[in-house]
C-alpha atoms as a PDB file:
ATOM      1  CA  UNK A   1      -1.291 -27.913   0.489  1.00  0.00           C
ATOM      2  CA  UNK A   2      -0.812 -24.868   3.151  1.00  0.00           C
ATOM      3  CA  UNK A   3       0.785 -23.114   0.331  1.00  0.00           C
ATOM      4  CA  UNK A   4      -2.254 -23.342  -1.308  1.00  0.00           C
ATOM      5  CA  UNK A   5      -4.490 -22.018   1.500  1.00  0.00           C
ATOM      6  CA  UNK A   6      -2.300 -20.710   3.456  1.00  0.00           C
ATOM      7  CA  UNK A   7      -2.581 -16.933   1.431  1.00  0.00           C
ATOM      8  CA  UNK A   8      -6.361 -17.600   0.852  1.00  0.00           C
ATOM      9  CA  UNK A   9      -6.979 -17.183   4.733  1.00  0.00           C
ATOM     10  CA  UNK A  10      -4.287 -14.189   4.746  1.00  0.00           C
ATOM     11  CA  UNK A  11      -6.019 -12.672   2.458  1.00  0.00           C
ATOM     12  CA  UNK A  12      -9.428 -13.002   3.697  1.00  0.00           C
ATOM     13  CA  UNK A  13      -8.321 -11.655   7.282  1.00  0.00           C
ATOM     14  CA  UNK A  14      -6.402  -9.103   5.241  1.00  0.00           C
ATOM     15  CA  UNK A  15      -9.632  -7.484   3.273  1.00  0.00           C
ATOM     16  CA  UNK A  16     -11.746  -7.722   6.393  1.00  0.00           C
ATOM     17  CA  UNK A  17      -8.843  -4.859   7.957  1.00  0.00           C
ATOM     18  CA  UNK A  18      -8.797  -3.361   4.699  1.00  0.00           C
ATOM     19  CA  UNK A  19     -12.677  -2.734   4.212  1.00  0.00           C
ATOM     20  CA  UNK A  20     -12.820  -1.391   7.605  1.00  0.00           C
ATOM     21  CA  UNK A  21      -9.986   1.131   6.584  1.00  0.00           C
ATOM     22  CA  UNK A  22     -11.604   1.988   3.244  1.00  0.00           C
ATOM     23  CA  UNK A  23     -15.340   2.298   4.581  1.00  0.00           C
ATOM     24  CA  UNK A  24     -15.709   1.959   8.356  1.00  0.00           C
ATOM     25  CA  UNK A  25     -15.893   5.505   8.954  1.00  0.00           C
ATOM     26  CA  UNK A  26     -18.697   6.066   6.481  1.00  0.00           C
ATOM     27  CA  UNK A  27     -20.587   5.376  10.005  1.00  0.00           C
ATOM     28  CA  UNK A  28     -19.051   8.334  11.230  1.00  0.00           C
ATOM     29  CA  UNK A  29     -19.022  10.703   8.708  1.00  0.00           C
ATOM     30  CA  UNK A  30     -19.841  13.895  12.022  1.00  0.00           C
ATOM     31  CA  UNK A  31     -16.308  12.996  12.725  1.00  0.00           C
ATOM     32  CA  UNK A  32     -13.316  15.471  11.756  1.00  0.00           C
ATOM     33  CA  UNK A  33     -11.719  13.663   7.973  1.00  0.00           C
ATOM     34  CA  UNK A  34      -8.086  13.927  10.037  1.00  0.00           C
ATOM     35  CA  UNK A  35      -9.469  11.594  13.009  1.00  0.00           C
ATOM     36  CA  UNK A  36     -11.280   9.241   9.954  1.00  0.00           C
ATOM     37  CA  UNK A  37      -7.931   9.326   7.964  1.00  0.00           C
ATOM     38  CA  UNK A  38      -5.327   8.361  10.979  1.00  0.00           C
ATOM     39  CA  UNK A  39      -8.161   5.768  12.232  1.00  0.00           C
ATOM     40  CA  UNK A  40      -8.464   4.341   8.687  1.00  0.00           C
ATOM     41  CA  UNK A  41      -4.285   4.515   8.646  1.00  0.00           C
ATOM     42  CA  UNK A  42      -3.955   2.544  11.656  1.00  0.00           C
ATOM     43  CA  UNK A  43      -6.263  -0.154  10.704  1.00  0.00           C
ATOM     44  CA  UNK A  44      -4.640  -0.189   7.613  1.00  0.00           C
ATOM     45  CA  UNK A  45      -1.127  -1.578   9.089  1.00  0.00           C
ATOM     46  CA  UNK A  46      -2.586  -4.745  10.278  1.00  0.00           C
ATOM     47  CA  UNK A  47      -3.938  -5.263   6.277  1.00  0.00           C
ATOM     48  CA  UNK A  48      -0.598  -5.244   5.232  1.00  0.00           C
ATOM     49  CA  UNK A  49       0.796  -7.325   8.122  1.00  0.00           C
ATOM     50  CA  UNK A  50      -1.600  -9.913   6.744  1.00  0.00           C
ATOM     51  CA  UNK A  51      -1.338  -9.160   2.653  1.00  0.00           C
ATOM     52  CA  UNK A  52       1.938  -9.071   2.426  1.00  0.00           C
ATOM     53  CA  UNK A  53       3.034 -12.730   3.644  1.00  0.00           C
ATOM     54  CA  UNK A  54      -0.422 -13.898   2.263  1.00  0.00           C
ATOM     55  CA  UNK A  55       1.016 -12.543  -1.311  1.00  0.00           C
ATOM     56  CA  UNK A  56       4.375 -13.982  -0.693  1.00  0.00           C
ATOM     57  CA  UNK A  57       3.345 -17.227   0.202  1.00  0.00           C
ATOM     58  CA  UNK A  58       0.736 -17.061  -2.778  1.00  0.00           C
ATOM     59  CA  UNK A  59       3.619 -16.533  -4.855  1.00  0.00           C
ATOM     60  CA  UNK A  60       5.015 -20.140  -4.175  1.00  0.00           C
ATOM     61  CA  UNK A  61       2.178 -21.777  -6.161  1.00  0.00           C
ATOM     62  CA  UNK A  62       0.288 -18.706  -7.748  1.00  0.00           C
ATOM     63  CA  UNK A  63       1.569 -16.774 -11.032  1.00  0.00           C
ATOM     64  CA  UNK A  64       0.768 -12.847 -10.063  1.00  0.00           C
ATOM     65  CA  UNK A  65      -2.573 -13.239 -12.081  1.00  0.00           C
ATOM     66  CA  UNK A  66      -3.784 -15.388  -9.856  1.00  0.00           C
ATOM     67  CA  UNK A  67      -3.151 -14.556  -7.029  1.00  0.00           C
ATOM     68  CA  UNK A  68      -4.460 -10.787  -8.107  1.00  0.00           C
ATOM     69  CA  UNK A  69      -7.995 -12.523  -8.986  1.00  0.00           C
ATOM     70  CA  UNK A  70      -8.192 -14.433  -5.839  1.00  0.00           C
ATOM     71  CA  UNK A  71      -7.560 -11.302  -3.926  1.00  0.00           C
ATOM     72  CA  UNK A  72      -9.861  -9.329  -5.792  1.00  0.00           C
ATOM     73  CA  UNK A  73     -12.687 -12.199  -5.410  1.00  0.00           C
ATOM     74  CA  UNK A  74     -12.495 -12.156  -1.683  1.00  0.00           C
ATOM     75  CA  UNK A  75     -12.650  -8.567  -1.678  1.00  0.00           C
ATOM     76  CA  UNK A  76     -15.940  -8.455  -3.302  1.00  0.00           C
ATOM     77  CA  UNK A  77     -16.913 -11.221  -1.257  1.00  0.00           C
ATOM     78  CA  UNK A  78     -15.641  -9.282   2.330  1.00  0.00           C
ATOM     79  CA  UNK A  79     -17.555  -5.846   1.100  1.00  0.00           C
ATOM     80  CA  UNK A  80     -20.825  -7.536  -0.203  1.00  0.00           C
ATOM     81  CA  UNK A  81     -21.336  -9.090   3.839  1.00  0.00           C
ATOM     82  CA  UNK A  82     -19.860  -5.894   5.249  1.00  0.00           C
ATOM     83  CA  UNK A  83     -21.615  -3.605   3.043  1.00  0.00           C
ATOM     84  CA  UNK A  84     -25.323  -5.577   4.200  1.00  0.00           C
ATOM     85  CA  UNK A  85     -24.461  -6.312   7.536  1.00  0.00           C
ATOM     86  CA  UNK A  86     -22.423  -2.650   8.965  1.00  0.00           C
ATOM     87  CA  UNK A  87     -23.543  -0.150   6.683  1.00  0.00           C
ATOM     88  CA  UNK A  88     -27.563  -1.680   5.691  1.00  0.00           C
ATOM     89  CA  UNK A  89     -26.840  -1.349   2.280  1.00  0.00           C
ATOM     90  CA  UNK A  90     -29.052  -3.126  -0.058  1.00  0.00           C
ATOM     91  CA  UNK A  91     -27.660  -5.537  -2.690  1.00  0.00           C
ATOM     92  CA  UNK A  92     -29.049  -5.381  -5.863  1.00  0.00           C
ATOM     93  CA  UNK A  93     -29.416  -7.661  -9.048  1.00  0.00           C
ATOM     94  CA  UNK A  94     -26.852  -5.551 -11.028  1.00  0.00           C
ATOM     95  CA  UNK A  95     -24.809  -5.814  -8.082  1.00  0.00           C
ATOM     96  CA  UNK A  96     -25.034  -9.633  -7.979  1.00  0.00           C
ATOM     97  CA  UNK A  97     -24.675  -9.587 -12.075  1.00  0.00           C
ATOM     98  CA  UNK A  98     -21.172  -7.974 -11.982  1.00  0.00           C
ATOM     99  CA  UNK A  99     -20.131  -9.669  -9.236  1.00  0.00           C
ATOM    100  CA  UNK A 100     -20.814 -12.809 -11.597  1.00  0.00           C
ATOM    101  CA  UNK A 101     -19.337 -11.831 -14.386  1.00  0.00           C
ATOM    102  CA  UNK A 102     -16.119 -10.864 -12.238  1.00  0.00           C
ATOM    103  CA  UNK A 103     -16.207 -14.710 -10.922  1.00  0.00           C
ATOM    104  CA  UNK A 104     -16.505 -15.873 -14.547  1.00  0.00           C
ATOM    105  CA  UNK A 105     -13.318 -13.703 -15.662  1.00  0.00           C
ATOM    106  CA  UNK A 106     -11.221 -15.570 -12.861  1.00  0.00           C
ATOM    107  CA  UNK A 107     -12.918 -19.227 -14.222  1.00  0.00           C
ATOM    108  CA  UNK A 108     -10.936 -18.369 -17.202  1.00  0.00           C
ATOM    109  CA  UNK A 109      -7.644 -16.225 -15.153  1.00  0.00           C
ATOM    110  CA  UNK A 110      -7.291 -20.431 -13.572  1.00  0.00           C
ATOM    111  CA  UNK A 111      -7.870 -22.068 -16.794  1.00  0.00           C
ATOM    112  CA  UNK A 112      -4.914 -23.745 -18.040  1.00  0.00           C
END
């Protein structure tokens, strides 16, 4: 059972570094892109220290498809709360629509 779960918390702490990396410093965009870029670099390391053994466990009991859709489901899930909560963006029905439709693609990426 930790096999199964095991990655899904990985990966969720994983995306939470990785947003940060990717859009954290759209904050602090009167900041020199160098500072923004080694910043974003840095947090970046301590994405992979979690994504990589999350993958690799995910491995065990995931095919690659999987685990690809539950990674990319979490990070929509990380950015929508990051993306209302740090940088007050608004989430709109198209938004929400996609979003769905993504979550409907994995329904069928787990059908067996």
């Amino acid at each position: 059972m930790l096999d199964y779960i095991a990655p899904i918390l990985l990966l969720i702490g994983s995306n939470v570094f990785m947003t940060f990396a990717w859009y954290g410093h759209l904050k602090f965009t009167d900041r020199p892109l160098w500072i923004v870029i080694l910043a974003s670099w840095c947090i970046a390391f301590f994405e992979y220290c979690l994504q990589v053994p999350g993958n690799r466990i995910g491995y065990r009991v995931y095919n690659p498809a999987q685990l690809k859709t539950i990674q990319e489901i979490i990070t929509l899930s990380v950015f929508v709360v990051f993306s209302i909560y740090y940088l007050d963006a608004q989430i709109k029905w198209n938004h929400v629509v996609g979003f769905g439709l993504i979550v409907v693609a994995a329904f069928f990426i787990f059908y067996e």
